[in-house]
Protein backbone atom coordinates (compact mmCIF):
# COMPACT_ATOMS: atom_id res chain seq x y z
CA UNK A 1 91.06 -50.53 36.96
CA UNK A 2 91.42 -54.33 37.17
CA UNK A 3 88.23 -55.89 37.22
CA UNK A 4 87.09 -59.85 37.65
CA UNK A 5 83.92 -61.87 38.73
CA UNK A 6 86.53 -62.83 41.73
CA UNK A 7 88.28 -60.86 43.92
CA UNK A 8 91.19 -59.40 42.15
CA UNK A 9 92.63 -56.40 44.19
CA UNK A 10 92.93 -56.19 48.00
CA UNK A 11 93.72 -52.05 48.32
CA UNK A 12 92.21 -48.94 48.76
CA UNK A 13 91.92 -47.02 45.45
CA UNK A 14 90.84 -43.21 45.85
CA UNK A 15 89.59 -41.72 42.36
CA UNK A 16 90.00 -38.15 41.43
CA UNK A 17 90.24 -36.06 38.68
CA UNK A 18 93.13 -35.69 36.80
CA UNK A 19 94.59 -35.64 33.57
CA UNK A 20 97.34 -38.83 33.53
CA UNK A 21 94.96 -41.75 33.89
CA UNK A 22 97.91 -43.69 33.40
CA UNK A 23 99.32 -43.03 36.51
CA UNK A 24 99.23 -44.67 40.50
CA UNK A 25 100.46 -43.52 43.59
CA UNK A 26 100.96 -46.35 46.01
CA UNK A 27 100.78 -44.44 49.57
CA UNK A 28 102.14 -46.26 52.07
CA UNK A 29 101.52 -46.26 56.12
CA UNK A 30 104.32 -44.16 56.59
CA UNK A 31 103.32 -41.91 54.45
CA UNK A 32 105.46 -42.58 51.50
CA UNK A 33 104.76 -42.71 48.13
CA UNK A 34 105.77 -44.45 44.97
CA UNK A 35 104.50 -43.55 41.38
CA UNK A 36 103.50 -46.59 38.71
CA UNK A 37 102.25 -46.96 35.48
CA UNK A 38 98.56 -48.43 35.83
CA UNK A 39 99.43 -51.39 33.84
CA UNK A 40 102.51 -51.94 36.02
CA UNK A 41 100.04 -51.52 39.00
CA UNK A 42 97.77 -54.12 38.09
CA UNK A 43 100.67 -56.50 37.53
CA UNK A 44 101.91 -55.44 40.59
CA UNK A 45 98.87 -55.36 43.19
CA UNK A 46 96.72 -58.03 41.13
CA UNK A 47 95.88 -61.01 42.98
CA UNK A 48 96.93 -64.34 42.13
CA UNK A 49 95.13 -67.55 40.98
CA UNK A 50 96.40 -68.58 44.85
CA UNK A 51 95.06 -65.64 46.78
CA UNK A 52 91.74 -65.51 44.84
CA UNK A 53 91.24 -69.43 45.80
CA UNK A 54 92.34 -68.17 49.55
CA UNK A 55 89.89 -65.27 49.34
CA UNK A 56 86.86 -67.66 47.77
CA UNK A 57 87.29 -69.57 50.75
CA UNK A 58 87.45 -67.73 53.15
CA UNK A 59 84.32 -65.80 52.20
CA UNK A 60 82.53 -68.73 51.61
CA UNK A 61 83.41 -69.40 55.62
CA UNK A 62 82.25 -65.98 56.19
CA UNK A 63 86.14 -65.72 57.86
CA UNK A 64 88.57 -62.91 57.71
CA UNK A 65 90.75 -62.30 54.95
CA UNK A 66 94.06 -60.89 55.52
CA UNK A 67 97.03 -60.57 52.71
CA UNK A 68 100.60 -59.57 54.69
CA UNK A 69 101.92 -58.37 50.99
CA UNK A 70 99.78 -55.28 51.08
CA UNK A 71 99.83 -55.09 54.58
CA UNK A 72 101.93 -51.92 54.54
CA UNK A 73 100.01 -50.11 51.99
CA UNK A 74 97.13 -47.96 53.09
CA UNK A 75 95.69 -46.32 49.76
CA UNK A 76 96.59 -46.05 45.62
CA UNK A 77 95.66 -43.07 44.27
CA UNK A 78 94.36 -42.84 40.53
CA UNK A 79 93.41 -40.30 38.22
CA UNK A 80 90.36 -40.34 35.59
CA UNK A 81 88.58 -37.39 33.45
CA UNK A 82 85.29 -38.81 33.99
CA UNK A 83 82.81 -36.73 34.56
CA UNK A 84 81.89 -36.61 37.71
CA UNK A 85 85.00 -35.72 39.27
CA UNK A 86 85.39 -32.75 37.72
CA UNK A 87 83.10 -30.92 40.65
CA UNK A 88 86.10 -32.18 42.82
CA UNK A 89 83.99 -35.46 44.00
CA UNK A 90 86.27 -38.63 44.81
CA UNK A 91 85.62 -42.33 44.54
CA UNK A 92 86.71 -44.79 47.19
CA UNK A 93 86.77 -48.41 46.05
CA UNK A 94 87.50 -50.71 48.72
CA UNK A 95 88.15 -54.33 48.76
CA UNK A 96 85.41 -56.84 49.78
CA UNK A 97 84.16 -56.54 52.89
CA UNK A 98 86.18 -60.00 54.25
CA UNK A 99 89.33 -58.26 53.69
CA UNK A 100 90.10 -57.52 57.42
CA UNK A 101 92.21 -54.72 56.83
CA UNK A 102 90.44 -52.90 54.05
CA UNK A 103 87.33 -53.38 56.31
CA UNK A 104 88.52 -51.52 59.40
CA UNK A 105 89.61 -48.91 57.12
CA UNK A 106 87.31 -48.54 55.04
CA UNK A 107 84.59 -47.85 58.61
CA UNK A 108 86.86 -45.97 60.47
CA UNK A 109 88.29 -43.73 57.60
CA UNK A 110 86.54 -43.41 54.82
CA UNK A 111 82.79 -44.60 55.87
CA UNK A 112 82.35 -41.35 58.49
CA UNK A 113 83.34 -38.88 55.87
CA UNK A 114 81.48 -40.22 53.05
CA UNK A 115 78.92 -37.74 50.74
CA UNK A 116 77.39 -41.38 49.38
CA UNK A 117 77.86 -44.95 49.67
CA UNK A 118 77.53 -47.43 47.47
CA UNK A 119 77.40 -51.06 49.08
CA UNK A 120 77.76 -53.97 46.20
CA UNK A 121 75.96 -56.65 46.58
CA UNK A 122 76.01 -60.05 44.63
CA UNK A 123 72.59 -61.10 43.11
CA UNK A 124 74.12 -64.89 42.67
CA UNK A 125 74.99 -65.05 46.42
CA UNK A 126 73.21 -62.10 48.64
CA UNK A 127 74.14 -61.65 52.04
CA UNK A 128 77.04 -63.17 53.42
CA UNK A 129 77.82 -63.13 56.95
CA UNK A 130 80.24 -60.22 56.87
CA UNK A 131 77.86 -57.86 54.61
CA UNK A 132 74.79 -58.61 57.27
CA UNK A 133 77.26 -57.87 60.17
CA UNK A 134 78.16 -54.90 58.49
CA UNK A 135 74.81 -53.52 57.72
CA UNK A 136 73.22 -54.42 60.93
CA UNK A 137 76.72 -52.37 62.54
CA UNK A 138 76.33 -48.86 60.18
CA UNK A 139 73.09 -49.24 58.10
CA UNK A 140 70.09 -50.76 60.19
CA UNK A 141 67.44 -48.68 61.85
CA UNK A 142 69.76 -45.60 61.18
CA UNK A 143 67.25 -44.50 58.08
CA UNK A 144 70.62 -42.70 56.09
CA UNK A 145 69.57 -41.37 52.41
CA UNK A 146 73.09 -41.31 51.30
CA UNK A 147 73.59 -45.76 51.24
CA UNK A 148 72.79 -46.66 47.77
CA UNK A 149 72.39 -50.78 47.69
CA UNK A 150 73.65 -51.94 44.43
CA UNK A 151 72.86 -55.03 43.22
CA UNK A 152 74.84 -56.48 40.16
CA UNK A 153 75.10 -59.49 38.24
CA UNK A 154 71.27 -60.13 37.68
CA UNK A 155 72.41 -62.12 34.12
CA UNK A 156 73.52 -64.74 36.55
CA UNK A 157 69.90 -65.19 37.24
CA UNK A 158 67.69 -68.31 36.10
CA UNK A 159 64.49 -66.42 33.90
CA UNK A 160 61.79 -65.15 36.46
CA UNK A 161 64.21 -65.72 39.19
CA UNK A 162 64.88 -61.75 39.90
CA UNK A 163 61.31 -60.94 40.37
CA UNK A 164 60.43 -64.20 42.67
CA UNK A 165 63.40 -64.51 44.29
CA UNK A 166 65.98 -61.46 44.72
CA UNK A 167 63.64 -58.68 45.10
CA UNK A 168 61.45 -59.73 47.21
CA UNK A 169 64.72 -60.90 49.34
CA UNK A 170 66.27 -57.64 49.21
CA UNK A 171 63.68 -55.92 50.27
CA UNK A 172 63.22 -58.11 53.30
CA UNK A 173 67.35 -57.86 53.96
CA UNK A 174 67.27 -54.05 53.81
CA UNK A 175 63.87 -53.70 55.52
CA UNK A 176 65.76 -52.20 58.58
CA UNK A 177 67.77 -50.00 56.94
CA UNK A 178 64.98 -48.03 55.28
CA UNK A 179 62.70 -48.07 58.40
CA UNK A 180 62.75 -45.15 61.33
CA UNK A 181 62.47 -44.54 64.71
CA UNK A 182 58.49 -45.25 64.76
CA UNK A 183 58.72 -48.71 62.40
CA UNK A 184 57.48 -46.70 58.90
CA UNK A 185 59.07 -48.16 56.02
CA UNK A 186 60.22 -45.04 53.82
CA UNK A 187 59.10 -47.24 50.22
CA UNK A 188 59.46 -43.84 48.56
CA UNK A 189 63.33 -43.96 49.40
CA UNK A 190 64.33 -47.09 49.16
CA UNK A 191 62.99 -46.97 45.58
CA UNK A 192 65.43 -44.27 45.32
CA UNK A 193 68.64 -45.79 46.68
CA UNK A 194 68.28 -49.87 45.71
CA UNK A 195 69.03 -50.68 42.00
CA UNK A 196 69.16 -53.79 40.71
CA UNK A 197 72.06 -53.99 37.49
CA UNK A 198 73.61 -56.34 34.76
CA UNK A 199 77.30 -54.51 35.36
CA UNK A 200 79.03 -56.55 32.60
CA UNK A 201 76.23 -56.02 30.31
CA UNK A 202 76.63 -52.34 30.71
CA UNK A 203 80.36 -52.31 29.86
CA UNK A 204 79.69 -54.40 26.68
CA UNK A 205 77.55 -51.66 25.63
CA UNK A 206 79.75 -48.71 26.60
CA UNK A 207 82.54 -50.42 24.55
CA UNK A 208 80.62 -51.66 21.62
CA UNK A 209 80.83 -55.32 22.67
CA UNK A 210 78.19 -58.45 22.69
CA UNK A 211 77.43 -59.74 25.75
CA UNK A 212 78.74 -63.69 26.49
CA UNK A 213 75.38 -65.10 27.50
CA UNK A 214 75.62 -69.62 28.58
CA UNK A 215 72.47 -70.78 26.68
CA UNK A 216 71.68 -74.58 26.57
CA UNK A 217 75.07 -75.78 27.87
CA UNK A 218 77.35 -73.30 25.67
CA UNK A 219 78.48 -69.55 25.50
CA UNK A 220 76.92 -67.12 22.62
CA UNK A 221 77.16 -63.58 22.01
CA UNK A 222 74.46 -61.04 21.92
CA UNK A 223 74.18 -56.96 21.09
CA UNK A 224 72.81 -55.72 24.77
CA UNK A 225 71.32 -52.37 25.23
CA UNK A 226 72.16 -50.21 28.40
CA UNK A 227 68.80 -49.30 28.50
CA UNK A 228 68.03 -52.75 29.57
CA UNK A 229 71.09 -53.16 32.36
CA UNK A 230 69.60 -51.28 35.24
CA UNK A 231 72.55 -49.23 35.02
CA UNK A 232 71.17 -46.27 33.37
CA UNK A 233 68.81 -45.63 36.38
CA UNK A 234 71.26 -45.86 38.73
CA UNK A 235 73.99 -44.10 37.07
CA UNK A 236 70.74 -40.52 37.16
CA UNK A 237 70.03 -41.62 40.96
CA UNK A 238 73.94 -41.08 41.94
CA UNK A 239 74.81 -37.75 40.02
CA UNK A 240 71.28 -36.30 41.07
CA UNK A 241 72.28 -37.10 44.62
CA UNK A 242 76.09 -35.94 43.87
CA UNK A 243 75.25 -32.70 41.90
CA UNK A 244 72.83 -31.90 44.30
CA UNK A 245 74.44 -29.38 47.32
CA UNK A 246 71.44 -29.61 49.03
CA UNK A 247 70.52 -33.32 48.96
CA UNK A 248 73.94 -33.95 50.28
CA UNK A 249 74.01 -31.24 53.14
CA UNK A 250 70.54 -32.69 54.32
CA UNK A 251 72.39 -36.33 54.00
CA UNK A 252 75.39 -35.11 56.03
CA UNK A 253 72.99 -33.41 58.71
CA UNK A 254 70.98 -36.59 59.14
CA UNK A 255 74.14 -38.76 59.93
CA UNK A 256 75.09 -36.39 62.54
CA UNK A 257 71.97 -36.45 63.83
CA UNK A 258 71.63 -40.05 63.68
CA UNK A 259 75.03 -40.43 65.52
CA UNK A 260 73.90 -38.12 68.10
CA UNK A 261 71.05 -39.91 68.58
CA UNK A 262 72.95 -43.57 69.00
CA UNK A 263 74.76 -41.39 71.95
CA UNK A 264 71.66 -40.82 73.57
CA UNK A 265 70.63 -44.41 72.53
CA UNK A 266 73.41 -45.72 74.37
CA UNK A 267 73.56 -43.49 77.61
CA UNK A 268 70.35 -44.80 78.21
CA UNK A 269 71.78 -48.11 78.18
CA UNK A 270 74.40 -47.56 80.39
CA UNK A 271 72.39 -45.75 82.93
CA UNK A 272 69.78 -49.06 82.72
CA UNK A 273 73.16 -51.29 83.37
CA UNK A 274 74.12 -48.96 86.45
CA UNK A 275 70.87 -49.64 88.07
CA UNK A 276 71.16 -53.11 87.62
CA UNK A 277 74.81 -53.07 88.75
CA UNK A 278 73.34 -52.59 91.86
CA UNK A 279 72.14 -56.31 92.27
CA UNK A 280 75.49 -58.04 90.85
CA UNK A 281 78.09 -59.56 92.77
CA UNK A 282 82.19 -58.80 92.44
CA UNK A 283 82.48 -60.77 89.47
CA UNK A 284 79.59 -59.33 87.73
CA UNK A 285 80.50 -55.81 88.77
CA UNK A 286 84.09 -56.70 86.96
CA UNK A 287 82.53 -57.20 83.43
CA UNK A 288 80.12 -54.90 83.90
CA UNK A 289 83.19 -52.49 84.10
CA UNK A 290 84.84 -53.76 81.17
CA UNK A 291 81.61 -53.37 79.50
CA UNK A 292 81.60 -50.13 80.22
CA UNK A 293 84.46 -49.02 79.47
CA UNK A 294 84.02 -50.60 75.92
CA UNK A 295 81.20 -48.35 75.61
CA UNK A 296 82.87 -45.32 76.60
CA UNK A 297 85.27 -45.66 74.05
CA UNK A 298 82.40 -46.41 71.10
CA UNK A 299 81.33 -43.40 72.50
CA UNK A 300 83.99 -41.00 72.37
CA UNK A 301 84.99 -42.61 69.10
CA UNK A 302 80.91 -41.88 68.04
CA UNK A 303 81.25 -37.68 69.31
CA UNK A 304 84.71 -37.95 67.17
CA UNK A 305 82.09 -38.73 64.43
CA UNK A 306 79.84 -36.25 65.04
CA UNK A 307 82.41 -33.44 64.85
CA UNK A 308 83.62 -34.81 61.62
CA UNK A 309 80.17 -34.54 60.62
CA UNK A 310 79.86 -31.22 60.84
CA UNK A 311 82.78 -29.87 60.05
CA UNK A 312 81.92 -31.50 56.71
CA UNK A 313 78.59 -29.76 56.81
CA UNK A 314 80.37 -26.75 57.35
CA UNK A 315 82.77 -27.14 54.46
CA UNK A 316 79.64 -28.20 52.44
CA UNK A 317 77.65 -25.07 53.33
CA UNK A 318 80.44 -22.87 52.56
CA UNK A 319 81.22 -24.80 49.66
CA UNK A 320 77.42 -24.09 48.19
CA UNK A 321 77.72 -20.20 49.48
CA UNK A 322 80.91 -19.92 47.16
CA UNK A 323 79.31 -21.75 44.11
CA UNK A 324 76.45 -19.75 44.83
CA UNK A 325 78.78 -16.19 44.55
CA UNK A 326 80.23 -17.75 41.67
CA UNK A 327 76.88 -17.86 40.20
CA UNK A 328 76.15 -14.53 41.34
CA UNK A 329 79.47 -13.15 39.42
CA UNK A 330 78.51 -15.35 36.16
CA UNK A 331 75.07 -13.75 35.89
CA UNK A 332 75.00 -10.86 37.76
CA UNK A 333 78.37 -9.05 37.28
CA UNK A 334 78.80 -10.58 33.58
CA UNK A 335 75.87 -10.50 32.37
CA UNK A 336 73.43 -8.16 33.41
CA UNK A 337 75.72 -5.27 35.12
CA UNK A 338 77.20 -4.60 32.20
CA UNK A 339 73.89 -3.47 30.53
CA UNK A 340 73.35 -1.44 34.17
CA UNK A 341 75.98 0.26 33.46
CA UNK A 342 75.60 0.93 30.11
CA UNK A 343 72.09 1.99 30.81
CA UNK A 344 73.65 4.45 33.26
CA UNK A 345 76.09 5.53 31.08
CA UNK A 346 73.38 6.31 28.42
CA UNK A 347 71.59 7.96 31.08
CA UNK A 348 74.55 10.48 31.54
CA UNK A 349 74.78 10.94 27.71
CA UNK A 350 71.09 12.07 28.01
CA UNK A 351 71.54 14.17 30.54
CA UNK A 352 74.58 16.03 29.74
CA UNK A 353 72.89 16.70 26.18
CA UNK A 354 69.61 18.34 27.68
CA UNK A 355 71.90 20.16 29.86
CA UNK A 356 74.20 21.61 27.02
CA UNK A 357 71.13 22.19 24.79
CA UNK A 358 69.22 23.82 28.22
CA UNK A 359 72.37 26.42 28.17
CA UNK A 360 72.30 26.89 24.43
CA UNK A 361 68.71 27.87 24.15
CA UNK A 362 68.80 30.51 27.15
CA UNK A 363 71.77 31.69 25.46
CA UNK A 364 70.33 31.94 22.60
CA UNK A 365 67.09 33.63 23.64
CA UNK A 366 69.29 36.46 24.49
CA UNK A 367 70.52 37.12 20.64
CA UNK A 368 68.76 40.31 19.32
CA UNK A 369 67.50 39.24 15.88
CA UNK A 370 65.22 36.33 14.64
CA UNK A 371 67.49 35.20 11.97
CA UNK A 372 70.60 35.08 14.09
CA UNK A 373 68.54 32.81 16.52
CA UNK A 374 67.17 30.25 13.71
CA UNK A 375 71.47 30.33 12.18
CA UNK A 376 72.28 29.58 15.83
CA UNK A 377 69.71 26.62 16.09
CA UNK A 378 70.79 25.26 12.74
CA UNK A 379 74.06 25.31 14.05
CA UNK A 380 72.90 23.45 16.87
CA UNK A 381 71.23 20.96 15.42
CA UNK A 382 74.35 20.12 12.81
CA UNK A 383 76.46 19.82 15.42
CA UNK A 384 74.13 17.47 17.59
CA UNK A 385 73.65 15.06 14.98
CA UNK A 386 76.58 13.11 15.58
CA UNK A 387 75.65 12.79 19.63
CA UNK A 388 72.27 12.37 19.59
């Protein structure tokens, strides 16, 4: 996928396993599709030197970005053999959060139905106005164990800057996010889910590369260790959390429950409004109304949520039952029921044998004369050799 220190796409891309990594769908709003090479794609979708400028901008104003040539393009779809969608797990990577469009989609769509987020943020400029807005909105005082907060581009950093500076400010920006109902900071979990990475540093080491690194006012190049990127860490948090059935039915649980509980959050509210309704004159009463009826809609839009929650948990639970049967199958039925039966089988050679050899003997007690009976045991015993 195209990839820049700016902004360089501005559309949904949904990740899944497949064997053509070459290949894009572009899905369009009415459902259309059209198929691409990737390098046609990137020509294709990449932004130019003119939008990125547009889309610099406008971040820096903390305004909304909208681009009318992908207006009519909801998703891409692209293939990789990575790993960790071969369990059937799919990556979502959305635009930046200024990107109007992307933005509503991304919380209306994809957010609700999530396993695990990742939210990006940029170590050289944390916290702009859209990424608070948007984690006060989904993340704050919601305590959800499935948000992992990234933080790339720590090479950016002056020396000592990261541990005097960034961390400490992180920490104080996701505060809220990590704290519950009676004001305990979990410190436990949000050592879990916040990971601090040289991204770029990381890929140079995947692909044998040195790392550009601006030292006294010009660019060298340096071997770099992944070991020493952050990314490693994060890289073991996310597949524990994605291999892990029952990490991510507790996750989906908790979001229901959270949503449930903004419900109840926000009934109270309304019912405190109604009683204060009562002192508030025609005009008043009016907006009070609209207000209302605003949060009526959140709400029935928050239920909606809830129901998608579950039905996820559902899936998920039956999901982990039919791994589970797999397993079951693997080990039980291939592995040790063959040697049951075998061990039955045996069992029934046994018994059979003592039974033929329990017949043979009273037979034989009946012969008149000693030697006949020893002939008929030799006999016997030649002709068990081969079963026993």
């Amino acid at each position: 996928m195209a990839a820049k220190a700016t902004a360089c796409t501005a559309v949904i891309a949904v990740v899944s396993y497949g064997e053509n990594e070459n290949q894009v769908t572009v899905v369009y709003n009415n459902k259309s599709t059209k198929k691409m090479t990737l390098e046609a794609f990137t020509k294709e979708f990449q932004l130019t030197k003119k939008e990125q400028v547009y889309f610099d901008e406008q971040a820096a104003k903390g305004e909304d970005i909208v681009f009318d040539r992908f207006k009519d393009v909801n998703h891409v779809e692209m293939q990789s053999r990575h790993p960790m969608f071969e369990s059937g797990c799919s990556l979502i990577d959305t635009p930046g959060l200024e990107e109007a469009l992307a933005r509503d989609k991304t919380t209306n769509e994809y957010l609700p139905q999530a396993d695990a987020i990742v939210f990006m943020l940029n170590a050289a400029a944390l916290f702009s106005k859209a990424e608070r807005a948007f984690i006060n909105e989904h993340f704050a005082g919601k305590h959800k164990n499935n948000v992992f907060f990234v933080i790339n581009r720590i090479n950016q950093l002056q020396p000592g800057q990261l541990e005097s500076q960034i961390i400490p400010a992180v920490k104080d920006g996701l505060r809220s996010c990590f704290t519950d109902d009676s004001g305990r900071f979990d410190e436990d979990l949000y050592k879990k889910r916040v990971f601090f990475i040289n991204a770029y540093g990381a890929l140079c080491a995947v692909t044998g590369q040195e790392e550009s690194v601006f030292v006294s006012g010009r660019w060298m190049k340096f071997p770099v260790d992944k070991n020493t990127t952050g990314m490693n860490d994060y890289e073991d948090a996310q597949m524990d959390f994605i291999n892990d059935p029952k990490g991510r039915v507790n996750a989906t649980v908790t979001e229901a429950i959270n949503l449930l509980t903004n419900v109840y959050r926000d009934t109270i509210r309304q019912t405190e409004a109604k009683i204060n309704a009562m002192a508030m004159n025609d005009a008043e009463r009016k907006q009070a109304a609209v207000k209302s009826r605003e949060s009526l809609k959140k709400a029935e839009e928050t239920v909606k949520k809830i129901e998608d929650a579950f039905i996820r948990f559902g899936n998920l639970a039956s999901n982990a039952m039919f791994v589970d049967l797999i397993a079951f199958f693997d080990k039980n039925i291939k592995g040790e029921w063959p040697a049951h039966v075998q061990s039955d089988i045996t069992a029934a050679h046994y018994k059979a044998t003592w039974q033929l050899l329990d017949g043979w003997w009273s037979a034989v007690s009946y012969l008149p004369s000693k030697k006949i009976k020893e002939k008929a045991d030799k006999a016997l015993s030649e002709h068990m050799k081969p079963i026993c």
